[in-house]
Every structure is written in C-alpha cells, then in structure tokens.
C-alpha atoms as a PDB file:
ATOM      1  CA  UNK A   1       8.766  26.918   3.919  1.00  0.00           C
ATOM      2  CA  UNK A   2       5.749  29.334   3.006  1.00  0.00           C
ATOM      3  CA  UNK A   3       5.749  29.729  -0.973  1.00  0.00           C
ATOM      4  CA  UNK A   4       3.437  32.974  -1.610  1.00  0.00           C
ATOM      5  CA  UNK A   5       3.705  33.354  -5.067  1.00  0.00           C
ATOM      6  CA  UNK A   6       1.984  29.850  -5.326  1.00  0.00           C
ATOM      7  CA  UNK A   7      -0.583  31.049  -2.856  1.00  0.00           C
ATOM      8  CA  UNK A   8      -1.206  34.389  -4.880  1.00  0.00           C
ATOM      9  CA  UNK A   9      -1.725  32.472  -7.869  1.00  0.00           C
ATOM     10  CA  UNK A  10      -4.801  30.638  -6.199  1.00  0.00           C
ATOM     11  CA  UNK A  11      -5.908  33.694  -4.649  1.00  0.00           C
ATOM     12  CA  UNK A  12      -6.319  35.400  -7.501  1.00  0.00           C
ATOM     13  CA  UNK A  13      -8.039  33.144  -9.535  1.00  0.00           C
ATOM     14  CA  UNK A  14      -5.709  33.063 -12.353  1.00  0.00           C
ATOM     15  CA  UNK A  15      -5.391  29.263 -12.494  1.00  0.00           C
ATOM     16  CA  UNK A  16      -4.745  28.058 -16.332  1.00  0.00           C
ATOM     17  CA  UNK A  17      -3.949  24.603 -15.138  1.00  0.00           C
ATOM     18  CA  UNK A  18      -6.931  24.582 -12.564  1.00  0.00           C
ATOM     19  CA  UNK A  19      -9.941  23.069 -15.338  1.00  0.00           C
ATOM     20  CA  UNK A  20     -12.042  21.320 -12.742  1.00  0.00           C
ATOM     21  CA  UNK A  21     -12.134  18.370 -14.605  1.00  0.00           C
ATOM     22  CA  UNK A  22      -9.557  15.427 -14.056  1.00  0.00           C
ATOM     23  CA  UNK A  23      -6.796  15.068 -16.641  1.00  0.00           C
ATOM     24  CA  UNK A  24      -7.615  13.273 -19.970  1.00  0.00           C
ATOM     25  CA  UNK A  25      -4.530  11.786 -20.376  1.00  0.00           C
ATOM     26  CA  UNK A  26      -4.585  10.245 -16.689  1.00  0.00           C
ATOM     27  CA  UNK A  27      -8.164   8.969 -16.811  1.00  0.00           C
ATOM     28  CA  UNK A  28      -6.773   7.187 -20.184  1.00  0.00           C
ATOM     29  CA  UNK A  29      -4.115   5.793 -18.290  1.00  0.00           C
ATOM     30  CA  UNK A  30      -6.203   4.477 -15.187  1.00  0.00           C
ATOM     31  CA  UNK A  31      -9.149   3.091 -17.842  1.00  0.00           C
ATOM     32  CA  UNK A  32      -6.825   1.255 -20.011  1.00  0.00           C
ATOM     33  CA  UNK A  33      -6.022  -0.970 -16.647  1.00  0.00           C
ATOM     34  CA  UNK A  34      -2.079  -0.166 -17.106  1.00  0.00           C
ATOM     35  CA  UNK A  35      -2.142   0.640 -13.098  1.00  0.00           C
ATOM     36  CA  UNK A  36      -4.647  -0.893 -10.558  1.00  0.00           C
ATOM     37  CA  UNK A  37      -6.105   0.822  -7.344  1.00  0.00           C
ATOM     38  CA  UNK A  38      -3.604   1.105  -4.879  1.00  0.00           C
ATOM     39  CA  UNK A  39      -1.639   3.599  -2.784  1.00  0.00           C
ATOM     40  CA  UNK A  40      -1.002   6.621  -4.361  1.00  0.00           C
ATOM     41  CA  UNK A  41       0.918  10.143  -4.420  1.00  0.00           C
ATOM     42  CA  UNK A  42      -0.565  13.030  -6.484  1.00  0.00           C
ATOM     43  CA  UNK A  43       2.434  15.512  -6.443  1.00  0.00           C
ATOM     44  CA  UNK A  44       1.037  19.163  -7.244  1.00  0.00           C
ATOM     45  CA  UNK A  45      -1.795  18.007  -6.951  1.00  0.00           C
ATOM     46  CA  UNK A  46      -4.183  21.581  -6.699  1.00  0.00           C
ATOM     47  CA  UNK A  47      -7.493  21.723  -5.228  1.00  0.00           C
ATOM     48  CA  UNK A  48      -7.628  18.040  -5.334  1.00  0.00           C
ATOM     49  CA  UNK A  49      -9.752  17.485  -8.499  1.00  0.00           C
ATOM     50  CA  UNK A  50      -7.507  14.315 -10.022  1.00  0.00           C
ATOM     51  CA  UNK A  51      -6.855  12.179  -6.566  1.00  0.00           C
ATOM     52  CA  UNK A  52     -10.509  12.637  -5.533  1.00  0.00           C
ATOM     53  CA  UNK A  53     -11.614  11.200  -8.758  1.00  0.00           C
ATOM     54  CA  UNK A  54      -8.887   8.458  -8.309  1.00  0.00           C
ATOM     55  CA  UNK A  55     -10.037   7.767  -5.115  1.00  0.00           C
ATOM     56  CA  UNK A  56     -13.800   7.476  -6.602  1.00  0.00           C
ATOM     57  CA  UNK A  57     -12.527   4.204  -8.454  1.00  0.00           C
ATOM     58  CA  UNK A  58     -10.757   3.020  -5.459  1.00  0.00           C
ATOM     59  CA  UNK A  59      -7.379   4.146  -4.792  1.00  0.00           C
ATOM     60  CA  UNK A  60      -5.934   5.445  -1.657  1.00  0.00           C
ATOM     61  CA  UNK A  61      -4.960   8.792  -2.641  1.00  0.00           C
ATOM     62  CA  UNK A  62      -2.910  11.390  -0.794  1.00  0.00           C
ATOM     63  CA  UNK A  63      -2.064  14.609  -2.319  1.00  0.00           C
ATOM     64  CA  UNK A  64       0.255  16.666  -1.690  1.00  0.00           C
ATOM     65  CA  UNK A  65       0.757  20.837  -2.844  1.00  0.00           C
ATOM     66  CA  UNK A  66       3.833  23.225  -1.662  1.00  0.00           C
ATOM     67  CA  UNK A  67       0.537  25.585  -1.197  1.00  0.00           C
ATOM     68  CA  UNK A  68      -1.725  25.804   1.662  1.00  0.00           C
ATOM     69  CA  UNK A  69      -4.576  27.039  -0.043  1.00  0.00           C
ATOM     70  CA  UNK A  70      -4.739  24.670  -2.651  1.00  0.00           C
ATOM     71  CA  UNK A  71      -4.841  22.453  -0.217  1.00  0.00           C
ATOM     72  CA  UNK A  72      -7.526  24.178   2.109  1.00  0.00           C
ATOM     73  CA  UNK A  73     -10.063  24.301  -1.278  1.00  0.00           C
ATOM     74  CA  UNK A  74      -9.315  20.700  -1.857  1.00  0.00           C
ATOM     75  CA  UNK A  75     -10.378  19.764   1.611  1.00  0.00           C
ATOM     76  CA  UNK A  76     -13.207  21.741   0.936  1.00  0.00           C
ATOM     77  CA  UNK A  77     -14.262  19.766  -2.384  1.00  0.00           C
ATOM     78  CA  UNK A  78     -13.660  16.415  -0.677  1.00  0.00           C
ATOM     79  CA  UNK A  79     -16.863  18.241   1.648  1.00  0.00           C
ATOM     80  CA  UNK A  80     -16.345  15.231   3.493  1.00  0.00           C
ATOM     81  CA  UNK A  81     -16.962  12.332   1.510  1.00  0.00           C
ATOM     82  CA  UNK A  82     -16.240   8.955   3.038  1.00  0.00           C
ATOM     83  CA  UNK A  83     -13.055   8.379   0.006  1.00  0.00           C
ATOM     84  CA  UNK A  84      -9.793   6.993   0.733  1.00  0.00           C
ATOM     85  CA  UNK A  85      -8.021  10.353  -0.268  1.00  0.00           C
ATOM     86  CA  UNK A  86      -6.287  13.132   2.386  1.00  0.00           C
ATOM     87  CA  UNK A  87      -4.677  16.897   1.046  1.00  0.00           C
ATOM     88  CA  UNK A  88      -1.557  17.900   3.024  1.00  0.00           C
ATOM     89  CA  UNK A  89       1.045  20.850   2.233  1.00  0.00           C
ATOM     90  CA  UNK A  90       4.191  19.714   1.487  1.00  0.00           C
ATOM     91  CA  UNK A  91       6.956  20.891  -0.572  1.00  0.00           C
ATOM     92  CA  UNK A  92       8.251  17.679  -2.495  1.00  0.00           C
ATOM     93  CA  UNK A  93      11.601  19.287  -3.428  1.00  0.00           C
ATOM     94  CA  UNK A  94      12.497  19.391   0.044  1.00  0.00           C
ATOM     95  CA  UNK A  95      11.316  16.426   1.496  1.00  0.00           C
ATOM     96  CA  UNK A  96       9.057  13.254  -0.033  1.00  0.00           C
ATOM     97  CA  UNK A  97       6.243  11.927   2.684  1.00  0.00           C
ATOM     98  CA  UNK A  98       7.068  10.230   5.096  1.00  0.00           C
ATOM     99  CA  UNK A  99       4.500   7.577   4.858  1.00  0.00           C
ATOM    100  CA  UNK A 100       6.189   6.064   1.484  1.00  0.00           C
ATOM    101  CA  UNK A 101       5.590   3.065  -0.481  1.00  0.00           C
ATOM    102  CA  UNK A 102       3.219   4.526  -2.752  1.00  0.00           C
ATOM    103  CA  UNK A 103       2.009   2.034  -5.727  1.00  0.00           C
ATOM    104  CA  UNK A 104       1.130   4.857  -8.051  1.00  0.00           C
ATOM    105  CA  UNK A 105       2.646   8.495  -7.933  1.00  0.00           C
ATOM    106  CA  UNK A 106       0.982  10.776 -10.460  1.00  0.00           C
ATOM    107  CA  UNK A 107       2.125  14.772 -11.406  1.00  0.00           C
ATOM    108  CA  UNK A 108       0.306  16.941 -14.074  1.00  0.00           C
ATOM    109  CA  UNK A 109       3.115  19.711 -14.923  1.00  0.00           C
ATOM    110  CA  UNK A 110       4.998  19.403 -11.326  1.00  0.00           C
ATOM    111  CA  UNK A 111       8.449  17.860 -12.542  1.00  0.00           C
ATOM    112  CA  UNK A 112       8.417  20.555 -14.829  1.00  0.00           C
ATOM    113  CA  UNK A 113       8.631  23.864 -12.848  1.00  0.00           C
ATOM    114  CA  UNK A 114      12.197  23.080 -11.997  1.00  0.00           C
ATOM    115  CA  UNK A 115      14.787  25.012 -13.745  1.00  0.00           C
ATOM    116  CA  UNK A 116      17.609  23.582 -12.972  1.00  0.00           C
ATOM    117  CA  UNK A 117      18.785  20.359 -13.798  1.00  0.00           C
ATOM    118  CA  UNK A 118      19.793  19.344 -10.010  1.00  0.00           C
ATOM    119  CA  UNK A 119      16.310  20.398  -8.639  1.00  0.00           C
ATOM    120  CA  UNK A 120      14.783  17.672 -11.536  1.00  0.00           C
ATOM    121  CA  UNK A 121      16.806  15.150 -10.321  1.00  0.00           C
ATOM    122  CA  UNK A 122      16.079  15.395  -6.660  1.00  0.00           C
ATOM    123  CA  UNK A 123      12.327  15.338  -7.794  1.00  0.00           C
ATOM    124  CA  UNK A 124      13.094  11.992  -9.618  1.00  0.00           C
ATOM    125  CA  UNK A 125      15.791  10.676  -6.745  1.00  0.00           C
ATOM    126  CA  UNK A 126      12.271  11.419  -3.792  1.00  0.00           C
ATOM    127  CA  UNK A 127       9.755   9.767  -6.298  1.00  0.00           C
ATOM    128  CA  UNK A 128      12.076   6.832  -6.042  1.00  0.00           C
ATOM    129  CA  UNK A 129      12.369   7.449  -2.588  1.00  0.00           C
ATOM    130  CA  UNK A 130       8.400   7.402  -1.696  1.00  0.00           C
ATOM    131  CA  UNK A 131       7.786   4.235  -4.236  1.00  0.00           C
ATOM    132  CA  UNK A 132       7.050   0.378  -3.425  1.00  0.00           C
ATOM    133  CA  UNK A 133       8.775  -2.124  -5.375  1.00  0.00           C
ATOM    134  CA  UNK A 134       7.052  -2.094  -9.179  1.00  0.00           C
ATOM    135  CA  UNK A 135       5.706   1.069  -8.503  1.00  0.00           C
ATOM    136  CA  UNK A 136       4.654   3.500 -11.434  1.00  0.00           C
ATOM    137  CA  UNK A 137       5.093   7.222 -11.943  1.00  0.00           C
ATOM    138  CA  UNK A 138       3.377   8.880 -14.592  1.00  0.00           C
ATOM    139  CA  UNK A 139       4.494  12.523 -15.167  1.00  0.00           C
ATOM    140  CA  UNK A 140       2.866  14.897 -17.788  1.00  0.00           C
ATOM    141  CA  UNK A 141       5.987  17.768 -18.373  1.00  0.00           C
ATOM    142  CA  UNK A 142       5.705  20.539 -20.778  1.00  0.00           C
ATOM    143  CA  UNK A 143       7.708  19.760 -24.080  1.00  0.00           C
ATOM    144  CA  UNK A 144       9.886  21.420 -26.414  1.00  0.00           C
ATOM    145  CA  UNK A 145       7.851  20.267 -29.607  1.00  0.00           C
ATOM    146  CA  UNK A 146       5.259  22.577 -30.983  1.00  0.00           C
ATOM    147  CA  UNK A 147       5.259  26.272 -32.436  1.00  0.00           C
ATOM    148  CA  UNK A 148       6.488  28.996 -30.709  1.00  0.00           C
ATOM    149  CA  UNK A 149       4.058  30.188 -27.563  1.00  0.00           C
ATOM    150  CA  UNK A 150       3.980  32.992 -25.052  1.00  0.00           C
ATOM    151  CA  UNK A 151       1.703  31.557 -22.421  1.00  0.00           C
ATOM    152  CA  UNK A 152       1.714  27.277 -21.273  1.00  0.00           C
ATOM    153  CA  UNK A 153       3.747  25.080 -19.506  1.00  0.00           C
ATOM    154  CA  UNK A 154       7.623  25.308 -19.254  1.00  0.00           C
ATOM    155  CA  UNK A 155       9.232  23.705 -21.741  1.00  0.00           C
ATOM    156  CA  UNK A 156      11.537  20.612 -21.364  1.00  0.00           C
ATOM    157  CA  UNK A 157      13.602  18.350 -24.202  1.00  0.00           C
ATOM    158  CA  UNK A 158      13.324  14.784 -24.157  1.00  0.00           C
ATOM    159  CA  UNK A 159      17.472  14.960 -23.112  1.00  0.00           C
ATOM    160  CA  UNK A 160      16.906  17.097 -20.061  1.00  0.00           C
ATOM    161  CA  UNK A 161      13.639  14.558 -18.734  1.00  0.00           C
ATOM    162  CA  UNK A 162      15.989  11.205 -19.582  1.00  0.00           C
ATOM    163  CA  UNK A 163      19.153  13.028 -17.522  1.00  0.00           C
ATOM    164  CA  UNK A 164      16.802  13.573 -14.369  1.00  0.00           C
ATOM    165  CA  UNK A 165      15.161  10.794 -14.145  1.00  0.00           C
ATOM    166  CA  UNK A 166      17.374   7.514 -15.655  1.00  0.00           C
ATOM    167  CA  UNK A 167      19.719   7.861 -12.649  1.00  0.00           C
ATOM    168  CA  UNK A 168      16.677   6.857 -10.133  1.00  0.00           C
ATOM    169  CA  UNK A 169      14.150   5.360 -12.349  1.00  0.00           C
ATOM    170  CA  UNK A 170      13.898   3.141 -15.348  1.00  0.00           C
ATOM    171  CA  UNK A 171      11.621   4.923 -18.381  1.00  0.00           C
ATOM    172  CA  UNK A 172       9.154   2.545 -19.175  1.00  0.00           C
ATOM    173  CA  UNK A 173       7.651   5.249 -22.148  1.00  0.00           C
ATOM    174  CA  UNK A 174       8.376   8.813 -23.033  1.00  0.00           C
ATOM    175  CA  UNK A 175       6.436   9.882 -26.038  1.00  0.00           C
ATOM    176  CA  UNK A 176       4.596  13.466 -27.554  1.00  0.00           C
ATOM    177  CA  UNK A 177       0.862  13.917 -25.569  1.00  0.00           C
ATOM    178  CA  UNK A 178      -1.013  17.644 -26.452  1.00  0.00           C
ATOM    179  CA  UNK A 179      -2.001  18.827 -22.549  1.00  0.00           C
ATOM    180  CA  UNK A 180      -5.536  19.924 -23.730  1.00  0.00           C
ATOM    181  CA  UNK A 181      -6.164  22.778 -21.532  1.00  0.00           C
ATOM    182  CA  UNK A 182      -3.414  24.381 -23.153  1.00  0.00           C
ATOM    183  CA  UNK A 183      -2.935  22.897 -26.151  1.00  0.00           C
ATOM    184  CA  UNK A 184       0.151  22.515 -25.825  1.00  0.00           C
ATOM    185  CA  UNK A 185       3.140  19.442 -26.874  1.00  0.00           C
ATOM    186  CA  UNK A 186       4.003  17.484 -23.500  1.00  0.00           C
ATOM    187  CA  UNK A 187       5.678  14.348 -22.470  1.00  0.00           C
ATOM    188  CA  UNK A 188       3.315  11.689 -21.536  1.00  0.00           C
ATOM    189  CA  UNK A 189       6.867  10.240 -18.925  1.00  0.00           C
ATOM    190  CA  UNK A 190       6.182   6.868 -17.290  1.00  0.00           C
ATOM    191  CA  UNK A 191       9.000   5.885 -15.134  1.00  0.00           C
ATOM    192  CA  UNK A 192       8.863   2.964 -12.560  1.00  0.00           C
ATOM    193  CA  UNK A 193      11.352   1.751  -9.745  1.00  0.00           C
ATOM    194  CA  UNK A 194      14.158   0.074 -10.435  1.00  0.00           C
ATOM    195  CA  UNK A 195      15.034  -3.388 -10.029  1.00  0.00           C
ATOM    196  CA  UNK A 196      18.977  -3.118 -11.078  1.00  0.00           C
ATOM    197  CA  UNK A 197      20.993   0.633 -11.400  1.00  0.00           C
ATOM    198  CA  UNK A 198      21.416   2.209 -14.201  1.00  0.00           C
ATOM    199  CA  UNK A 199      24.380   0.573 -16.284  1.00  0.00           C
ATOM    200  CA  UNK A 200      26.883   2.470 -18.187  1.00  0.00           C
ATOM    201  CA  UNK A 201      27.088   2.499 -21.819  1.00  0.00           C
ATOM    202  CA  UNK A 202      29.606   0.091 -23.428  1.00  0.00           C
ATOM    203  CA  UNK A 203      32.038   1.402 -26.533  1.00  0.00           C
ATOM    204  CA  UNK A 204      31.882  -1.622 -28.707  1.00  0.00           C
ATOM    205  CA  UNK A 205      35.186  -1.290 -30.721  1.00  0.00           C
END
C-alpha cells in the first residue's frame, strides 16, 4: 500500500531524523560486543545510512522502509558496494519479511509512530515473528521524560512500550537515552525472543 505522505517527506527534504551519520546510541551498542555480526532487520530504516554501516563490520543487513524513495536513495548510497546489505519497501505493520530468522532487528524511532496501542503490539507480535531463537531487538522510541517540546519524536511512557511489547518479547533493558539529533529523552528498549510466555502476576495473600 503506497504511503505518500512518507514519500513527500523525502521529497522535500525536510528530514529531521535523516543526519547522515549512523546512530550513536547503535554504534555504542554494536562496539560494546553486546550483539555479534549476524542476520539482521533494520525496520525504518531511511536511505540506508545505519545497515550499510552495519554491514561495513560484517553483518548481513536488510532494510526495510514503508517508502519507496527512501529506499531508491539508499540503493543509490550502497552505489554498489560488494556489502552484505539489500533495501526493499515494505510496510512492517502489515506484514514482517518473509525471509525471517533475523539475529539482530534494529529501529531508530519506527515502533514509535504508532498511535494506537494495537498497531504497537502487532509491531512487537512481527518482530517476534521475523526473529531466530536468542535474537535481539533494540528499539530507540521517543519518551515522555523531558520538558515540554513542539517539534521531535512522538512521545511514549515506559507503561505503553512494556504493554506492547511483554506479550511477544521479554525486556532485557528499558532505560532514559537523549536521541542527539533532537535532543530529545528516548527509550534505549532492548527486547529479545522468548524462551517461555509471559506469566501472569501472582497475588501473594
């Protein structure tokens, strides 16, 4: 399903979230060691800039964006190169790839755009869906901490991220990150597959 407003957005250049440099927080993540090359999902993943420098240190990388031209001008900064990393349009909400079994799936502000809470938890329910056993998803969603702002990400609570995702997904860490190009609060949300459900709470009278 075509999705202009996301293609506008690229067409007109007005890309906040576009920096051209790959995201602080995930080149942290990948440096400290916590997750080693392997397959992995980029989810929103623009004009390409994060998997193709993931693929640089040797993961397989496919990313994925609901718009086309995102996509095209990430084909056209991969010019080529001989990296394990392909762009295809895909809208994740309605469908997760069907080549699953992803090690790694990674999302800068995707999760987020959702507005309502069933939307979230189909995102989290197809992450599930597309990961291998022990995989790891690392999602950066706009937070409700932090003063008052007119322009940024959308903001999500720490109660609406845990309803969405616990269902599908164990939290591994959920804590307060500043998303530099906008300087604004986030959740740094690391999630991976689950080995048992999700139990119930227990009243202990």
């Amino acid at each position: 399903m075509p999705h202009p407003s996301w293609n506008e957005a690229y067409a007109s250049g007005e890309l906040p979230w576009d920096t051209g440099h790959p995201e602080p927080l995930l080149v942290e993540f990948v440096t400290s060691g916590l997750v080693a090359p392997g397959r992995t999902l980029e989810i929103g993943g623009g004009t390409g800039t994060n998997a193709i420098w993931l693929a640089e240190r040797g993961f397989d990388v496919v990313g994925i964006d609901i718009s086309s031209l995102a996509v095209e001008r990430a084909n056209a900064k991969l010019n080529g190169r001989a990296l394990s990393c392909r762009f295809a349009t895909l809208d994740f909400l309605a469908a997760p790839p069907s080549d699953a079994a992803f090690h790694f799936v990674f999302d800068r502000g995707c999760f987020h755009v959702f507005d309502e809470p069933g939307e979230r938890a189909r995102f989290a329910v197809h992450v599930a869906a597309t990961l291998a056993p022990s995989g790891l998803w690392l999602s950066l969603i706009g937070s409700t901490e932090g003063p008052p702002r007119e322009v940024g990400p959308p903001r999500r609570s720490a109660r609406e991220v845990a309803l969405a995702i616990e269902p599908a997904l164990e939290i591994v860490e959920l804590r307060s990150v500043e998303l530099g190009s906008h300087e604004a609060k986030a959740w740094f949300c690391l999630s991976r597959q689950r080995t048992i459900p999700a139990q119930p709470s227990i009243r202990h009278d």
